[in-house]
C-alpha atoms as a PDB file:
ATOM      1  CA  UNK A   1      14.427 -43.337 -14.918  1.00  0.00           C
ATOM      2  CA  UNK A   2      10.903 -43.817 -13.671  1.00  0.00           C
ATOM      3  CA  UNK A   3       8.578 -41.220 -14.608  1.00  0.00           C
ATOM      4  CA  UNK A   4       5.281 -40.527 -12.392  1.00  0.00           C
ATOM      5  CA  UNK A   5       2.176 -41.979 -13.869  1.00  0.00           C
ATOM      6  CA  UNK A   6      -0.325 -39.667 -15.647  1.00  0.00           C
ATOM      7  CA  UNK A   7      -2.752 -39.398 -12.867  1.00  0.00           C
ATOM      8  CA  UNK A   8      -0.049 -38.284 -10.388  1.00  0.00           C
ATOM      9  CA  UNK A   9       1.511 -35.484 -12.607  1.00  0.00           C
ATOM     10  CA  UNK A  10      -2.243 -34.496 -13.649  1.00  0.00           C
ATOM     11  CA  UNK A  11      -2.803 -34.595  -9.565  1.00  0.00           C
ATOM     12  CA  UNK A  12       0.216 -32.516  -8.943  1.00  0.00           C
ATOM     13  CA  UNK A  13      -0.782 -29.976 -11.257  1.00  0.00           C
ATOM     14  CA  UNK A  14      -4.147 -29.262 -10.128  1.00  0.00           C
ATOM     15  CA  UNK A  15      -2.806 -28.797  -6.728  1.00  0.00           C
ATOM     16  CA  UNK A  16      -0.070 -26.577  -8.167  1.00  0.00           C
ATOM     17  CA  UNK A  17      -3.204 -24.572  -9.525  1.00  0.00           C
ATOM     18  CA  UNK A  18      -5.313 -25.050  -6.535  1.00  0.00           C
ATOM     19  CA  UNK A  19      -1.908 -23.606  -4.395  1.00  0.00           C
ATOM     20  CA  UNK A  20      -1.823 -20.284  -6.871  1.00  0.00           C
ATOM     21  CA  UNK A  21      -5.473 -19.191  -7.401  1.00  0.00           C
ATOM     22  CA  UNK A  22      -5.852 -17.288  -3.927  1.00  0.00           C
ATOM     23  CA  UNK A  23      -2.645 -15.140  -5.067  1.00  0.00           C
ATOM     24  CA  UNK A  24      -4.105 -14.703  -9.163  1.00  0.00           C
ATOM     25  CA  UNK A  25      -7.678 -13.887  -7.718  1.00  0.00           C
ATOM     26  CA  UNK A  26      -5.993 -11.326  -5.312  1.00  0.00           C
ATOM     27  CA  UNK A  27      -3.714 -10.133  -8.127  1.00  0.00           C
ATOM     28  CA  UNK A  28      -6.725  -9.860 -10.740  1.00  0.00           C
ATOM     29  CA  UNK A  29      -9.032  -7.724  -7.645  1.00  0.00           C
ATOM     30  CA  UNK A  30      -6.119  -5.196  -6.692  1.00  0.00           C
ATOM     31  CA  UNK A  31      -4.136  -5.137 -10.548  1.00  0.00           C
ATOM     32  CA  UNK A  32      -5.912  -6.559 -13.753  1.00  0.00           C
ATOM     33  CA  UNK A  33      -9.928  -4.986 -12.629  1.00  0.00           C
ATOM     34  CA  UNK A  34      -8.547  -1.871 -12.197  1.00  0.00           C
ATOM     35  CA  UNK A  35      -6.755  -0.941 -14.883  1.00  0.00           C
ATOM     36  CA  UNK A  36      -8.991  -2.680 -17.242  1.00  0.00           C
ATOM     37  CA  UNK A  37     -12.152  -0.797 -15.769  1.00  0.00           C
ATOM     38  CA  UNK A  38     -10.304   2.502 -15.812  1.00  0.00           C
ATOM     39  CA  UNK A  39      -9.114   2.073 -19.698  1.00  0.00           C
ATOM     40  CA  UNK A  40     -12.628   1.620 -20.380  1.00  0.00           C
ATOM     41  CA  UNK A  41     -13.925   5.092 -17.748  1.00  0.00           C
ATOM     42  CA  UNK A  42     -11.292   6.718 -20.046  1.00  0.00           C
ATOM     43  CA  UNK A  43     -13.567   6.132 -22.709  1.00  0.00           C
ATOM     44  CA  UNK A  44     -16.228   7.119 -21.125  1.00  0.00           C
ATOM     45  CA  UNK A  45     -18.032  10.816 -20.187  1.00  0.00           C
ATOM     46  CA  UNK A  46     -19.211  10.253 -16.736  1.00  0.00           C
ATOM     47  CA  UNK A  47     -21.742  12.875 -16.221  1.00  0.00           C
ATOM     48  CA  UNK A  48     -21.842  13.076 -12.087  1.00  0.00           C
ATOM     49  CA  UNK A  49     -24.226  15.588 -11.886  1.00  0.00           C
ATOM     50  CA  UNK A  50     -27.065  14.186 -13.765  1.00  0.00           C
ATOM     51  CA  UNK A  51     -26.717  10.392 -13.358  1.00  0.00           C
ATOM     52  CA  UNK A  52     -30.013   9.495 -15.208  1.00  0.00           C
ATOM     53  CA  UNK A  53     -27.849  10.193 -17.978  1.00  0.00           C
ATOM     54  CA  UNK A  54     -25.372   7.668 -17.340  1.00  0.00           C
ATOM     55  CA  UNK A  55     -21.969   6.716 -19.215  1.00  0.00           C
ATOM     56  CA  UNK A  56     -21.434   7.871 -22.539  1.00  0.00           C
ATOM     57  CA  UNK A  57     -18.686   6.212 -25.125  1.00  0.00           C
ATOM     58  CA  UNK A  58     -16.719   9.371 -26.461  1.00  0.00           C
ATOM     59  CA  UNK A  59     -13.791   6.665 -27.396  1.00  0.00           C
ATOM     60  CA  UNK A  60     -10.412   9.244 -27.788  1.00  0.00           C
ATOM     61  CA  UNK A  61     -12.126  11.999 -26.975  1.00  0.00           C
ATOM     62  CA  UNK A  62     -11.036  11.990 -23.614  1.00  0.00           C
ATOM     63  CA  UNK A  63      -7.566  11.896 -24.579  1.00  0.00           C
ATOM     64  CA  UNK A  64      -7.304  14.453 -27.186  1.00  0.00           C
ATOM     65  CA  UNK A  65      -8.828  16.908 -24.476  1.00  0.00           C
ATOM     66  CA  UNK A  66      -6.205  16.234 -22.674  1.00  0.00           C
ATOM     67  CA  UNK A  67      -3.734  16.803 -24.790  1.00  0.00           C
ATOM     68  CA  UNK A  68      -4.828  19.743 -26.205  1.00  0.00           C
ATOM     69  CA  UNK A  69      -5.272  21.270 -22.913  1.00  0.00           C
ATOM     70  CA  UNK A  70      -2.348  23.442 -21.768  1.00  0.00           C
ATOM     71  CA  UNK A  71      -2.356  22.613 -18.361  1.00  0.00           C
ATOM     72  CA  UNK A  72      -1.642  19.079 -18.858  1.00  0.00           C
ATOM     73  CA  UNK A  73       1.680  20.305 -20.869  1.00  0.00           C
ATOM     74  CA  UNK A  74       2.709  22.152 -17.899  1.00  0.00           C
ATOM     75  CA  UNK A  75       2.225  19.724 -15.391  1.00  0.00           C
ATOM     76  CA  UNK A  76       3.890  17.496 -17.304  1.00  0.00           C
ATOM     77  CA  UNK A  77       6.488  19.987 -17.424  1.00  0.00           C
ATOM     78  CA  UNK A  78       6.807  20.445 -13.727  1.00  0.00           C
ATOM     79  CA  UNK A  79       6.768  16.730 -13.455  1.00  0.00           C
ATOM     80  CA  UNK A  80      10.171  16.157 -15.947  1.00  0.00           C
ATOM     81  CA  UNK A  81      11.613  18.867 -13.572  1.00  0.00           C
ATOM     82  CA  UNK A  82      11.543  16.792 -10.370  1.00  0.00           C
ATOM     83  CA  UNK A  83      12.518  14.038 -12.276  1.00  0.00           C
ATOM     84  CA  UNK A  84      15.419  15.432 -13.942  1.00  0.00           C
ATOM     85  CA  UNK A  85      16.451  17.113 -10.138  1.00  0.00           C
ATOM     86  CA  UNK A  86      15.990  13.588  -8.962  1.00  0.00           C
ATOM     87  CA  UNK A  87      18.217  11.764 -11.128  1.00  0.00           C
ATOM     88  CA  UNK A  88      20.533  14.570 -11.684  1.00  0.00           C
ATOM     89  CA  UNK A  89      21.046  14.798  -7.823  1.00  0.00           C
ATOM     90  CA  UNK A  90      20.025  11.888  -5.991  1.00  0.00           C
ATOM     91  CA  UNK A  91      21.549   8.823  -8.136  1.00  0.00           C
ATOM     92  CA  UNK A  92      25.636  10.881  -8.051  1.00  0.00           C
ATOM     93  CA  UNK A  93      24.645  12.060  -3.664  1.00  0.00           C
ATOM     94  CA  UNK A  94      23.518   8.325  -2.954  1.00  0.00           C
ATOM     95  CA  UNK A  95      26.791   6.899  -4.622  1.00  0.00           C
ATOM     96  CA  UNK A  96      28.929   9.266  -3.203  1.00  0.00           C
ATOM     97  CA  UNK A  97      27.418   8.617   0.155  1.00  0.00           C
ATOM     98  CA  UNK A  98      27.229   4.757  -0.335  1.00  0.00           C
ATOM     99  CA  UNK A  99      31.069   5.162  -1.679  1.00  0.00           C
ATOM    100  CA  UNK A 100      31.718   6.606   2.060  1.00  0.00           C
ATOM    101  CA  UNK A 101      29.922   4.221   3.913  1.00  0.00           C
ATOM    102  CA  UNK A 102      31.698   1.312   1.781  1.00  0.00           C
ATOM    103  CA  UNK A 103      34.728   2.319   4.139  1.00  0.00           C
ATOM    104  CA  UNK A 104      35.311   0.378   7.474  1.00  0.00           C
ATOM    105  CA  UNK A 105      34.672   3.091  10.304  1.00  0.00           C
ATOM    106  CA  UNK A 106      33.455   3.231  13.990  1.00  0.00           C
ATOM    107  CA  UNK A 107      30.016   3.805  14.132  1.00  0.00           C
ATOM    108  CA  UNK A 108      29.117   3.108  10.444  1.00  0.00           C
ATOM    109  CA  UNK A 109      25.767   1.144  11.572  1.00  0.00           C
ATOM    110  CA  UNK A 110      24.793   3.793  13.226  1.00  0.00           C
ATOM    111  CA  UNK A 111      25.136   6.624  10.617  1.00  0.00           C
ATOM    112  CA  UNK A 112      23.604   4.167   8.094  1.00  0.00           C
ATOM    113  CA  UNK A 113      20.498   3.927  10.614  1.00  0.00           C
ATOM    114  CA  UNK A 114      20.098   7.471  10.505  1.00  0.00           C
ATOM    115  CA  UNK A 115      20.370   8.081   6.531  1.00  0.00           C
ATOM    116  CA  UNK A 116      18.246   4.978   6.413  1.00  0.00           C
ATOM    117  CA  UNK A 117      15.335   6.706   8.906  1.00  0.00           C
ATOM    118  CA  UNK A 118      13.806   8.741   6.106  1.00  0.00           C
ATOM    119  CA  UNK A 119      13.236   6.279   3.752  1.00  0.00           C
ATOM    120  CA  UNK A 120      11.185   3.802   6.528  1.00  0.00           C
ATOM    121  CA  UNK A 121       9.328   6.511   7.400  1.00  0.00           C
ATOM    122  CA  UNK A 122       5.435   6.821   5.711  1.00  0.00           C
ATOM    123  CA  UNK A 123       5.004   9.090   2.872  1.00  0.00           C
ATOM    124  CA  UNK A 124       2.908  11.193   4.978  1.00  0.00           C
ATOM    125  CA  UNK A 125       5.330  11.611   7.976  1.00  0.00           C
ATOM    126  CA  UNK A 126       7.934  12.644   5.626  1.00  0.00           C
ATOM    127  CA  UNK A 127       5.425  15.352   4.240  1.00  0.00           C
ATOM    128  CA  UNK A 128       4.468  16.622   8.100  1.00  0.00           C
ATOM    129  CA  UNK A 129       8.195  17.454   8.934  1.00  0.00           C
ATOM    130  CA  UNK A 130       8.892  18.957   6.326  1.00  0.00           C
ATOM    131  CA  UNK A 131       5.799  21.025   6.438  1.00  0.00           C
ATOM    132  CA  UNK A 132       7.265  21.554  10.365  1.00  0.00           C
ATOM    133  CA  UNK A 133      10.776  22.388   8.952  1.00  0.00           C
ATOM    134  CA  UNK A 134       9.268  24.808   6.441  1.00  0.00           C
ATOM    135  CA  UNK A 135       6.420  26.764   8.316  1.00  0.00           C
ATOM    136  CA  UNK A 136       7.124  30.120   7.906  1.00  0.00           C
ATOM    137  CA  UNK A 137       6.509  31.410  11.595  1.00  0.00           C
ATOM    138  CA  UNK A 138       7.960  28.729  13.513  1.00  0.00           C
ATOM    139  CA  UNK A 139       9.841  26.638  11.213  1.00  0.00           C
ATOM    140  CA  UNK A 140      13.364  24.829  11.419  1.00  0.00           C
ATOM    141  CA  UNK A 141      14.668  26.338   8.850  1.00  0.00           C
ATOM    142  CA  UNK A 142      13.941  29.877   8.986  1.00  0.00           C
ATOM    143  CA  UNK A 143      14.678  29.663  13.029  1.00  0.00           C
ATOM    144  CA  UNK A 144      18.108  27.691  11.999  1.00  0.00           C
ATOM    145  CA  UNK A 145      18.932  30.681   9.003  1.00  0.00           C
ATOM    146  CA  UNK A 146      18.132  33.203  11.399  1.00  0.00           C
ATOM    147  CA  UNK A 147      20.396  32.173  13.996  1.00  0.00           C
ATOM    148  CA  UNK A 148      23.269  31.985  12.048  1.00  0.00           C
ATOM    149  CA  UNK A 149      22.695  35.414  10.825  1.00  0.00           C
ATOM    150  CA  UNK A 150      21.832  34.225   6.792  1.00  0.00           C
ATOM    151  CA  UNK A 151      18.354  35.846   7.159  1.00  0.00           C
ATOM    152  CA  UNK A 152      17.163  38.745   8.959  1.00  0.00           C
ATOM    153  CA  UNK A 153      13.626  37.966   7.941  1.00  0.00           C
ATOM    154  CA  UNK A 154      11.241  34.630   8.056  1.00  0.00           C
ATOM    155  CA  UNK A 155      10.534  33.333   4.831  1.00  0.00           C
ATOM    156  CA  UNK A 156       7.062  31.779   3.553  1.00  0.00           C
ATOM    157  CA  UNK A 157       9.374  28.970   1.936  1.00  0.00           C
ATOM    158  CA  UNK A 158       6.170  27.136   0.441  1.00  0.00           C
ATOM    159  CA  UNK A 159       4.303  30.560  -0.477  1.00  0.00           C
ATOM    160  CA  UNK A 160       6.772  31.954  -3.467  1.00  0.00           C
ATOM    161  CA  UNK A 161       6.110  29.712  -6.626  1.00  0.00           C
ATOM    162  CA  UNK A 162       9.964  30.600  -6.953  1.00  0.00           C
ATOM    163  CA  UNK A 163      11.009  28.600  -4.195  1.00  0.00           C
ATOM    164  CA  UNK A 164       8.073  26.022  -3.761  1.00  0.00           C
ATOM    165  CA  UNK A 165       9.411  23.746  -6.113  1.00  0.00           C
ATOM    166  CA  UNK A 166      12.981  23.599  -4.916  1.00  0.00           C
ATOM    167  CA  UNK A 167      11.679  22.963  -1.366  1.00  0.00           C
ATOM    168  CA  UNK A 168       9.633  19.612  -2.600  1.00  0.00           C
ATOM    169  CA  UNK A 169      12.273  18.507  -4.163  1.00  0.00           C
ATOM    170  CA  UNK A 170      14.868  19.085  -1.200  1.00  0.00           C
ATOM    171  CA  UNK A 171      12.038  17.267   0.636  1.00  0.00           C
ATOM    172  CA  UNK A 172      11.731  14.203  -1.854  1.00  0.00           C
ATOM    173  CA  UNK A 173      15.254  13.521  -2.418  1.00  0.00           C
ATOM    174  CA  UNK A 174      16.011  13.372   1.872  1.00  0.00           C
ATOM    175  CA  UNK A 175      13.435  10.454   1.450  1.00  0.00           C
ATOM    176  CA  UNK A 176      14.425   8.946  -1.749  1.00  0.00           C
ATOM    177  CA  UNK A 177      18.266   8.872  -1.829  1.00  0.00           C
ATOM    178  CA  UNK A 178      18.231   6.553   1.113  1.00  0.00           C
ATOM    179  CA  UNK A 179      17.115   3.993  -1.812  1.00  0.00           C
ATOM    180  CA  UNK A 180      19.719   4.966  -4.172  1.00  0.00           C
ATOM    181  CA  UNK A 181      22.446   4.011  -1.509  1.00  0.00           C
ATOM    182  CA  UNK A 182      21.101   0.563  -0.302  1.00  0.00           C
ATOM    183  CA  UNK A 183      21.173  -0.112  -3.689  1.00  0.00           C
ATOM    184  CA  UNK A 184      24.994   0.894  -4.421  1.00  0.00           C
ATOM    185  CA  UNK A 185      26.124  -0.264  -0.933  1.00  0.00           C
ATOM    186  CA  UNK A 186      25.062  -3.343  -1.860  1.00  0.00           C
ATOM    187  CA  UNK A 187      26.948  -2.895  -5.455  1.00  0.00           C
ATOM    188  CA  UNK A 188      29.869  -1.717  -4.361  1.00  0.00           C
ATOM    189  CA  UNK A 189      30.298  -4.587  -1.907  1.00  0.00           C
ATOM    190  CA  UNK A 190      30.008  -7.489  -4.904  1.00  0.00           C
ATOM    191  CA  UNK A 191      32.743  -5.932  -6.303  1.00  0.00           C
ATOM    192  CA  UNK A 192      35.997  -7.603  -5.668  1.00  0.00           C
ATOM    193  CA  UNK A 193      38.841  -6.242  -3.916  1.00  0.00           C
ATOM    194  CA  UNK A 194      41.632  -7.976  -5.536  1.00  0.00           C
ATOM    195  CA  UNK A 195      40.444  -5.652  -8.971  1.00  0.00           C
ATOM    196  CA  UNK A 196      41.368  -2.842  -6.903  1.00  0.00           C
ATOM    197  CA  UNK A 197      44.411  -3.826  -5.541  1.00  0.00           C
ATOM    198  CA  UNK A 198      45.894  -4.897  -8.785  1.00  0.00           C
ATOM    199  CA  UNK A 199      44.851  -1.183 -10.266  1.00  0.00           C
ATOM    200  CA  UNK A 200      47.078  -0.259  -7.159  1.00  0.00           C
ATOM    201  CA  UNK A 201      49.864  -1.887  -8.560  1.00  0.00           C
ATOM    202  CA  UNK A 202      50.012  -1.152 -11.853  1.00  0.00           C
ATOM    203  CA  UNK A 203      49.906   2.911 -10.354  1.00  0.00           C
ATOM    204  CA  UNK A 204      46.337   3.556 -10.805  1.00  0.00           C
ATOM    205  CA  UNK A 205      44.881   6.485  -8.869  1.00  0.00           C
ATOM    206  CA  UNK A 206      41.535   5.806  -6.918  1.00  0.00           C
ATOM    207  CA  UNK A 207      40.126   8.162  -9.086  1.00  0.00           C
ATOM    208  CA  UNK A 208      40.940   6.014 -12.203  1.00  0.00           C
ATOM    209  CA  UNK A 209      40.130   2.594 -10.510  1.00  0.00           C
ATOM    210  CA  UNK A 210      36.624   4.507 -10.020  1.00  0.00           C
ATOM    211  CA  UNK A 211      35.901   5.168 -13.416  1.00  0.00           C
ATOM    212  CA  UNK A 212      37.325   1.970 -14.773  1.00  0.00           C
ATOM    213  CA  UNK A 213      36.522  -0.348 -12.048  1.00  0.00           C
ATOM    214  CA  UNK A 214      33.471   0.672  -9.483  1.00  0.00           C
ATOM    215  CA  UNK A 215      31.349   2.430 -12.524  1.00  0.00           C
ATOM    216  CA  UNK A 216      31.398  -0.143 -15.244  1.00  0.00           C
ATOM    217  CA  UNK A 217      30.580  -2.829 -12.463  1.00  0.00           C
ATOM    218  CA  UNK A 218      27.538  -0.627 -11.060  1.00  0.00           C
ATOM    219  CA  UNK A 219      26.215  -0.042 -14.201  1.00  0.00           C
ATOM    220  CA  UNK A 220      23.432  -2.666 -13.398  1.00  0.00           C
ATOM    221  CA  UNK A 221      22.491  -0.346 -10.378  1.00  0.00           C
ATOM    222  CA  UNK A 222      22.566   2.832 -11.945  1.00  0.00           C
ATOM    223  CA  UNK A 223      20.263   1.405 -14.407  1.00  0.00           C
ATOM    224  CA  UNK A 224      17.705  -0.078 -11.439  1.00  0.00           C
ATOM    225  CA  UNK A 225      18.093   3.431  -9.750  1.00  0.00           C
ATOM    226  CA  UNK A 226      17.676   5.385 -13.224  1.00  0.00           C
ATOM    227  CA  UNK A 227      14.529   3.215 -14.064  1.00  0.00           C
ATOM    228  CA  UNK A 228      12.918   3.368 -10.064  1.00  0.00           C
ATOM    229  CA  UNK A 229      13.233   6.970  -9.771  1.00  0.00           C
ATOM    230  CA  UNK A 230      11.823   7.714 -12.759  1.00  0.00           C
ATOM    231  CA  UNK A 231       8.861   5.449 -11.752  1.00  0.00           C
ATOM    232  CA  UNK A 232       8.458   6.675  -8.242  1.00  0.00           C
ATOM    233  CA  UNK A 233       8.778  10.486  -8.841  1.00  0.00           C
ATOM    234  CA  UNK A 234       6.428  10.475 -12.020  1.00  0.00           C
ATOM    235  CA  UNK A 235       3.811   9.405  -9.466  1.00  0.00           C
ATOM    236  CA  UNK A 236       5.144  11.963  -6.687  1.00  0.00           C
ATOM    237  CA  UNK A 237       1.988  12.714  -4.952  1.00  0.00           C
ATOM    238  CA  UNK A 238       1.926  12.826  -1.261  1.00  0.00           C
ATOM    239  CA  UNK A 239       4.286  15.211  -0.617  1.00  0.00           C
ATOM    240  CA  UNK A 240       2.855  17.966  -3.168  1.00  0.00           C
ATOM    241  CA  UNK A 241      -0.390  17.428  -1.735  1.00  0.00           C
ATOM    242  CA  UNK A 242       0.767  17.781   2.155  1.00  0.00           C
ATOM    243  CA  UNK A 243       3.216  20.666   1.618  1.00  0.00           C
ATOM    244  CA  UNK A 244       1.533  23.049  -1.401  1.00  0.00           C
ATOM    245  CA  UNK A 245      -2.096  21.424  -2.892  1.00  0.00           C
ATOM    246  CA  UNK A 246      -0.297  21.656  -5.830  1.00  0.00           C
ATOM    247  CA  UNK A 247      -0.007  26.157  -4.969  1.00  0.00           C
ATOM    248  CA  UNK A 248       1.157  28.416  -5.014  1.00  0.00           C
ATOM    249  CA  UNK A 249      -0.556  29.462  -8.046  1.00  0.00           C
ATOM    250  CA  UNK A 250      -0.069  26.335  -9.515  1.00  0.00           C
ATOM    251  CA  UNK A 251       3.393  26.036  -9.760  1.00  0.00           C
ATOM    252  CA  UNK A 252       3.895  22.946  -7.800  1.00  0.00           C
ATOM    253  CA  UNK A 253       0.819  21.039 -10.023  1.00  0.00           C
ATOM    254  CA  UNK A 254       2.538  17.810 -11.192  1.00  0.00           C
ATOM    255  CA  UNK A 255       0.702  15.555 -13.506  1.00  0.00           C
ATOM    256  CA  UNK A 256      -0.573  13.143 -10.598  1.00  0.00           C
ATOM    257  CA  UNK A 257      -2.004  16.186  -8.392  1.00  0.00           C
ATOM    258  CA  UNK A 258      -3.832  16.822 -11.818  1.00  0.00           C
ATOM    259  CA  UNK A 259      -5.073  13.735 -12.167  1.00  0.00           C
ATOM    260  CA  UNK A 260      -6.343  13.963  -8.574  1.00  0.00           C
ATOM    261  CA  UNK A 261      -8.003  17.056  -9.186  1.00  0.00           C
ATOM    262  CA  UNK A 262      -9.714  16.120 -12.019  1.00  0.00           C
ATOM    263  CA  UNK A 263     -10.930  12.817 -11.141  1.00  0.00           C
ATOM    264  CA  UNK A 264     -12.136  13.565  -7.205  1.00  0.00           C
ATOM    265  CA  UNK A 265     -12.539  17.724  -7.576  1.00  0.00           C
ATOM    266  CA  UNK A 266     -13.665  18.146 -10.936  1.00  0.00           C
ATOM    267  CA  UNK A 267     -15.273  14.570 -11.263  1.00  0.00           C
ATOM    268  CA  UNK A 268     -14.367  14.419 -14.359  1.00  0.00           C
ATOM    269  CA  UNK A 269     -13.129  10.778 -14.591  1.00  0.00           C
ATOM    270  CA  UNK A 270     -12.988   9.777 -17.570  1.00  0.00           C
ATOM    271  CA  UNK A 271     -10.410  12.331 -18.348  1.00  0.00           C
ATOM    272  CA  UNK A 272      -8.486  11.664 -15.536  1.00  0.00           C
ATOM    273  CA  UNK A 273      -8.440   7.763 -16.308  1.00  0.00           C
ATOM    274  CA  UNK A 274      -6.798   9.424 -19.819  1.00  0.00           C
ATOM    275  CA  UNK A 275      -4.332  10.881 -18.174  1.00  0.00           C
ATOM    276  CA  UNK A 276      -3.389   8.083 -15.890  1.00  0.00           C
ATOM    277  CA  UNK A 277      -2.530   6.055 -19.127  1.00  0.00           C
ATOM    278  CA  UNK A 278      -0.902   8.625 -21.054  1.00  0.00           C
ATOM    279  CA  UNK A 279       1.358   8.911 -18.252  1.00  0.00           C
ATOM    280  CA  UNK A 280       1.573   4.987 -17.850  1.00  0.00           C
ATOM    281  CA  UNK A 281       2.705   5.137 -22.112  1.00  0.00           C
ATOM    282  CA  UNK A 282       5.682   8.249 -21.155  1.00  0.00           C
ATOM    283  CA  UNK A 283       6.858   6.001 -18.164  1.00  0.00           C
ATOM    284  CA  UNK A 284       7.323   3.066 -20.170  1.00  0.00           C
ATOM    285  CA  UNK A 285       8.743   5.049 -23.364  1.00  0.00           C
ATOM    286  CA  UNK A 286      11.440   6.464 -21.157  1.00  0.00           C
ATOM    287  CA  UNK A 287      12.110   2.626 -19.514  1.00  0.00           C
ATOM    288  CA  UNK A 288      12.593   1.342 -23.074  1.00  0.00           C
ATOM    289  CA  UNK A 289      14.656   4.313 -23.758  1.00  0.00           C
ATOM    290  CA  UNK A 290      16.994   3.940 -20.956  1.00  0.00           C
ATOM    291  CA  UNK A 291      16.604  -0.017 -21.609  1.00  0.00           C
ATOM    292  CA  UNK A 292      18.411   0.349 -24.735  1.00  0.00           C
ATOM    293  CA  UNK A 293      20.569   2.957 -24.076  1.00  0.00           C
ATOM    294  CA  UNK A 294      22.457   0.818 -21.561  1.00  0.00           C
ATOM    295  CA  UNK A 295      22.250  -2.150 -24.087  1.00  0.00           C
ATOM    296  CA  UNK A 296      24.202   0.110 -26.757  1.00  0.00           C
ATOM    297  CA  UNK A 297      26.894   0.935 -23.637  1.00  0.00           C
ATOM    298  CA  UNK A 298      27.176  -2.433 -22.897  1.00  0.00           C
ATOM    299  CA  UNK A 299      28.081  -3.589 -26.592  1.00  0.00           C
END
């Protein structure tokens, strides 16, 4: 076999090089910068209001104020919750609605157009309909409640801290499921038919061919759509900030609304570079977690 001379392969891999640098200097500008420069503000105290002072090295300090503070806890708090509601309820509703849509029907394009519509849509579309659907004097839903005689009186749906929270989520999931079920459509069609139809024979019911066929073949997906969600609703911000500012009373303040307040409200941003990692460290914690807990199922 004849190889390529020295020179050539040396050629071939400067151009290689020359090919990638525009997409490493891009990925170093928008990626590596930042989160390098913002470990280091987190180690900083950033005095704003007397800048003659300039930027003082406190090290941890940032981050043990942080966690000794108590709102932190209960942001963090209020952040689990959405994530728990969005795992508990949107990874079983998009596979039971992707299980559906598996099913040859008239007009299945269509009515995967329309669940698909949400998730297309920007972040901050999403956040004015809902904010349309919820207002309390002309609203959707309180016009659509009233009709059918289920309330007698409007409700301020985003006004009661008891209710706030439920709404957002109702909100995020009708924009995030849509991602759970491309996900197991596209599962659920890889799996073979003929597994099914020998289940059939041997007198399986559909409900047993679903636990021991589609499950253990969409493990892969569950774990993608465990792992994503997680991701995505940790850094839930758009709609909380649209529907609530994080009110009423506080009771809608996730952990990335208070890293927005204290970074562009309260200036302090060194402390809200600390939080940005300490949330960075949980998110990857609970990947590994659910990284090995699926290894363990799989052995």
């Amino acid at each position: 076999m004849n190889k390529k001379p020295r020179s050539l392969a040396a050629q071939d891999r400067r151009l290689g090089i020359a090919l990638l640098m525009p997409a490493i200097i891009i990925l170093c500008a928008v990626i590596v910068y930042p989160m390098v420069h913002s470990f280091w503000l987190s180690t900083q105290n950033l005095n704003v209001s007397n800048p003659a002072r300039g930027r003082e090295y406190v090290g941890v300090q940032n981050y043990l104020e942080v966690l000794r503070s108590s709102e932190w806890w209960l942001s963090l708090m209020r952040t689990l919750y959405f994530v728990a509601a969005d795992l508990l309820i949107g990874i079983p509703l998009g596979l039971a609605i992707a299980t559906l849509l598996n099913k040859e029907r008239r007009g299945k394009g269509l009515i995967l157009a329309i669940i698909l519509f949400p998730y297309v849509l920007a972040p901050i579309v999403n956040s004015l309909i809902w904010k349309l659907i919820y207002d309390p004097n002309y609203g959707f839903l309180n016009g659509l409640l009233t009709q059918v005689g289920i309330l007698k009186d409007y409700v301020p749906w985003l006004s009661k801290p008891s209710l706030a929270a439920i709404m957002l989520i109702i909100a995020n999931l009708w924009q995030g499921t849509p991602f759970a079920i491309v996900l197991f459509l596209a599962g659920l069609k890889s799996i073979p038919k003929e597994e099914y139809e020998a289940a059939a024979i041997d007198g399986a019911s559909k409900l047993a061919s679903f636990k021991y066929i589609t499950i253990p073949h969409l493990k892969p997906i569950i774990y993608m759509n465990i792992v994503m969600k997680t991701i995505l609703t940790f850094k839930l911000f758009d709609i909380v900030y649209s529907l609530t500012g994080g009110g009423p009373g506080g009771s809608t303040t996730v952990v990335s609304m208070l890293i927005y307040r204290e970074s562009f409200e309260y200036m302090k941003f060194g402390q809200g570079a600390a939080m940005s990692y300490l949330l960075l460290l949980l998110v990857l914690t609970l990947v590994v977690v659910y990284s090995r807990m699926f290894k363990e199922e799989e052995i």
